[in-house]
C-alpha atoms as a PDB file:
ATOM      1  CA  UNK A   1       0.000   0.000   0.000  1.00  0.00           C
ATOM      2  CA  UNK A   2       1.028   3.705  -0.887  1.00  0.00           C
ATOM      3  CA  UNK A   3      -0.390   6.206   0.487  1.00  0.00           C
ATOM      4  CA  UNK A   4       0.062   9.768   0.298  1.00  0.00           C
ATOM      5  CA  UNK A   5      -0.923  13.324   1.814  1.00  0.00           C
ATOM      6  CA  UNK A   6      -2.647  14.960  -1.365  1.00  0.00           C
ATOM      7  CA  UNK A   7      -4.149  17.775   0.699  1.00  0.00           C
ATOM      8  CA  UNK A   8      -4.051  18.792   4.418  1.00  0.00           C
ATOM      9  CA  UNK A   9      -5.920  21.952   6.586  1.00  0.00           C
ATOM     10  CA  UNK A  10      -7.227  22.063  10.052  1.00  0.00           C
ATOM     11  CA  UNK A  11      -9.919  19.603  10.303  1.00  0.00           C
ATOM     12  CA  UNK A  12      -9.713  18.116   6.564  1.00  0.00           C
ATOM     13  CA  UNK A  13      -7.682  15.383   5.291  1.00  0.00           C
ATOM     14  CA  UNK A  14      -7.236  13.912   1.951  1.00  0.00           C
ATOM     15  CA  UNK A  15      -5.370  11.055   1.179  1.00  0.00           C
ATOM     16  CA  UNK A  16      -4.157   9.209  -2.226  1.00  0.00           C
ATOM     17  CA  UNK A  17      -3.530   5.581  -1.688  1.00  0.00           C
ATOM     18  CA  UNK A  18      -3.152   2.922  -3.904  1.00  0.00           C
ATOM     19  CA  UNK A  19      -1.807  -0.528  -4.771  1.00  0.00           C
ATOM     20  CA  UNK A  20      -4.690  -1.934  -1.898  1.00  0.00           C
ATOM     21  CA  UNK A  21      -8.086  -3.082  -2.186  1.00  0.00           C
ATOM     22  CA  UNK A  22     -11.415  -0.679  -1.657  1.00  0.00           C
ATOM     23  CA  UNK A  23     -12.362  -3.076   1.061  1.00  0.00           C
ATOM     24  CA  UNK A  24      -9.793  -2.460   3.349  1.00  0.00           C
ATOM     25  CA  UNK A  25     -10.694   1.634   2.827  1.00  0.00           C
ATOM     26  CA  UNK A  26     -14.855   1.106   3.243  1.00  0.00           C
ATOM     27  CA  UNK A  27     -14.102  -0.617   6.231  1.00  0.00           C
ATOM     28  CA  UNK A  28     -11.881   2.312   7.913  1.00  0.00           C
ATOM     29  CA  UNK A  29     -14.090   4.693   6.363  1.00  0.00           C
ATOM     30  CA  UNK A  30     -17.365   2.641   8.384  1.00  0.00           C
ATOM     31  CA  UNK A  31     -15.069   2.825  11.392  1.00  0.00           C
ATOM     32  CA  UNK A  32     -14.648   6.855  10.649  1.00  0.00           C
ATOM     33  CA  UNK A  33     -18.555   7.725  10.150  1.00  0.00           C
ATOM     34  CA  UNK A  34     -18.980   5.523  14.006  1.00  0.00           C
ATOM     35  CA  UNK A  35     -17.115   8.671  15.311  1.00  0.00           C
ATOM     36  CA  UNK A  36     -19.385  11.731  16.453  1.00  0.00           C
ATOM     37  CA  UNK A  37     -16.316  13.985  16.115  1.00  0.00           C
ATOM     38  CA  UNK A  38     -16.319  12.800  12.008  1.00  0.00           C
ATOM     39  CA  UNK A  39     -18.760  14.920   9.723  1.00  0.00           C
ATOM     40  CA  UNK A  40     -17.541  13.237   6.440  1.00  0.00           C
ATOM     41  CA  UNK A  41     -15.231  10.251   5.401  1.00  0.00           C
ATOM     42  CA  UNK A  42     -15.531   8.652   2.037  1.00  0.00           C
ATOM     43  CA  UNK A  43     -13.275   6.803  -0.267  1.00  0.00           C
ATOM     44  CA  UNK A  44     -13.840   7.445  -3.861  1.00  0.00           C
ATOM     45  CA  UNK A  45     -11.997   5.418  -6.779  1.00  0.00           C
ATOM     46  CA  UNK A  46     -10.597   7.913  -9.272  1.00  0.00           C
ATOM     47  CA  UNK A  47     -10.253   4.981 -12.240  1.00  0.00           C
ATOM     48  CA  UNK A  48     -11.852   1.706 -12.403  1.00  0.00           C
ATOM     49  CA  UNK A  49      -8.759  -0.073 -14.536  1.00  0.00           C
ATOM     50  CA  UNK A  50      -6.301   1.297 -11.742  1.00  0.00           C
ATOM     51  CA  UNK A  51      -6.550   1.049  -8.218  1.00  0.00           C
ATOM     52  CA  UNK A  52      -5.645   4.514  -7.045  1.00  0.00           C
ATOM     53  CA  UNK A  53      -8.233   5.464  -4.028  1.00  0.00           C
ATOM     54  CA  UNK A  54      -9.041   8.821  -2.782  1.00  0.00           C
ATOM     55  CA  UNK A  55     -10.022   8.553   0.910  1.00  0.00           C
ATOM     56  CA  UNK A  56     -11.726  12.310   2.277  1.00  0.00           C
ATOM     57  CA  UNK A  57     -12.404  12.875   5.794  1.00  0.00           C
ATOM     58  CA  UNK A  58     -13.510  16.444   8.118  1.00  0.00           C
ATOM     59  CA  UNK A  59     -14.007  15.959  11.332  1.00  0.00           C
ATOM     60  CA  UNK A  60     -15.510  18.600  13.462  1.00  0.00           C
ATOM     61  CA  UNK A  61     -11.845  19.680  15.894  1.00  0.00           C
ATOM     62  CA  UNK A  62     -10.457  16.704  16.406  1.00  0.00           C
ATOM     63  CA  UNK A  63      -7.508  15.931  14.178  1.00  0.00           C
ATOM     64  CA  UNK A  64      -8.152  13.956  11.316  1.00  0.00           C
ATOM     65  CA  UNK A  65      -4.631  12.153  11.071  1.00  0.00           C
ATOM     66  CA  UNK A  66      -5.584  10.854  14.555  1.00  0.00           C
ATOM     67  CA  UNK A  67      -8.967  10.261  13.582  1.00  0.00           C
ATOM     68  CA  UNK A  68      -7.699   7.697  10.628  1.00  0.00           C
ATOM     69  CA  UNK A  69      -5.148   6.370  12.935  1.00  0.00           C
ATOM     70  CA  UNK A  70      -7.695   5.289  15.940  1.00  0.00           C
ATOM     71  CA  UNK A  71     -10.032   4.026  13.024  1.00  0.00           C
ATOM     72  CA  UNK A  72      -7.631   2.157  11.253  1.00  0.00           C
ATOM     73  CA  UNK A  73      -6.866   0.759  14.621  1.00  0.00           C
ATOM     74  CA  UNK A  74     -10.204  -0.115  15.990  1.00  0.00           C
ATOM     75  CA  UNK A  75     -10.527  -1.785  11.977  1.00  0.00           C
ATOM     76  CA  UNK A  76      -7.662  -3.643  12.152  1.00  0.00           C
ATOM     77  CA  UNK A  77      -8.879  -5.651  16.193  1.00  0.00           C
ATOM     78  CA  UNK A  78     -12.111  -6.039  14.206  1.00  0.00           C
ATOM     79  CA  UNK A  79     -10.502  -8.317  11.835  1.00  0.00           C
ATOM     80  CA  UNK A  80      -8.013  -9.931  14.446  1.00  0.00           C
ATOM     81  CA  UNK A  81     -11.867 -10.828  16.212  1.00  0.00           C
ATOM     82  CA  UNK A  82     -13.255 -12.001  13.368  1.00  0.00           C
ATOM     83  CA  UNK A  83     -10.491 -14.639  12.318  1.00  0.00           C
ATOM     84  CA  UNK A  84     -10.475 -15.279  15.985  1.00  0.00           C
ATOM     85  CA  UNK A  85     -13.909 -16.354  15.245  1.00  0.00           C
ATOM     86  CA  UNK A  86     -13.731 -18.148  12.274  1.00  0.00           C
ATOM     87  CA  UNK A  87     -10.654 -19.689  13.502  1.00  0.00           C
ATOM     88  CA  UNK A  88     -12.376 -21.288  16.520  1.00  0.00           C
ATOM     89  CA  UNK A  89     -15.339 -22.397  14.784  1.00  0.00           C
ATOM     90  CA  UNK A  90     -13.320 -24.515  12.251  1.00  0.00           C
ATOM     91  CA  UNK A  91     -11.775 -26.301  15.148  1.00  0.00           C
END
């Protein structure tokens, strides 16, 4: 994954990533709109043959490079729960 600071002010971020799957994004960006502080995160793709993502979020103060950070985080113990899951219903 790439990803890159394509523009940057108080309470806006936007971010280019590519080279990773939309999933992964809608997932952090369902994790983002949870967040009363967030009002607006969405991930748009810019080409359908390429997979370069633009991911938008404004929160209200808080800082949005936090903001994706924590919700990235809280994403990524989803999945470790899930496979948990999975994991012990295979057994």
């Amino acid at each position: 994954m790439y990803a890159e600071i394509a523009d940057f002010k108080d309470n806006e971020l936007e971010l280019k990533i590519r080279e990773e799957d939309i999933s992964i994004l809608y997932i952090i960006q369902h994790e983002l709109l949870k967040e009363k502080s967030v009002d607006f995160a969405g991930v748009m793709l810019k080409h359908p043959l390429v997979k370069d993502y633009i991911m938008r979020v404004v929160t209200k103060r808080k800082d949005p490079v936090e903001t994706i950070q924590e919700a990235a985080a809280s994403a990524a113990e989803y999945a470790k729960d899930f496979a948990s899951l999975v994991k012990s219903e295979i057994k």
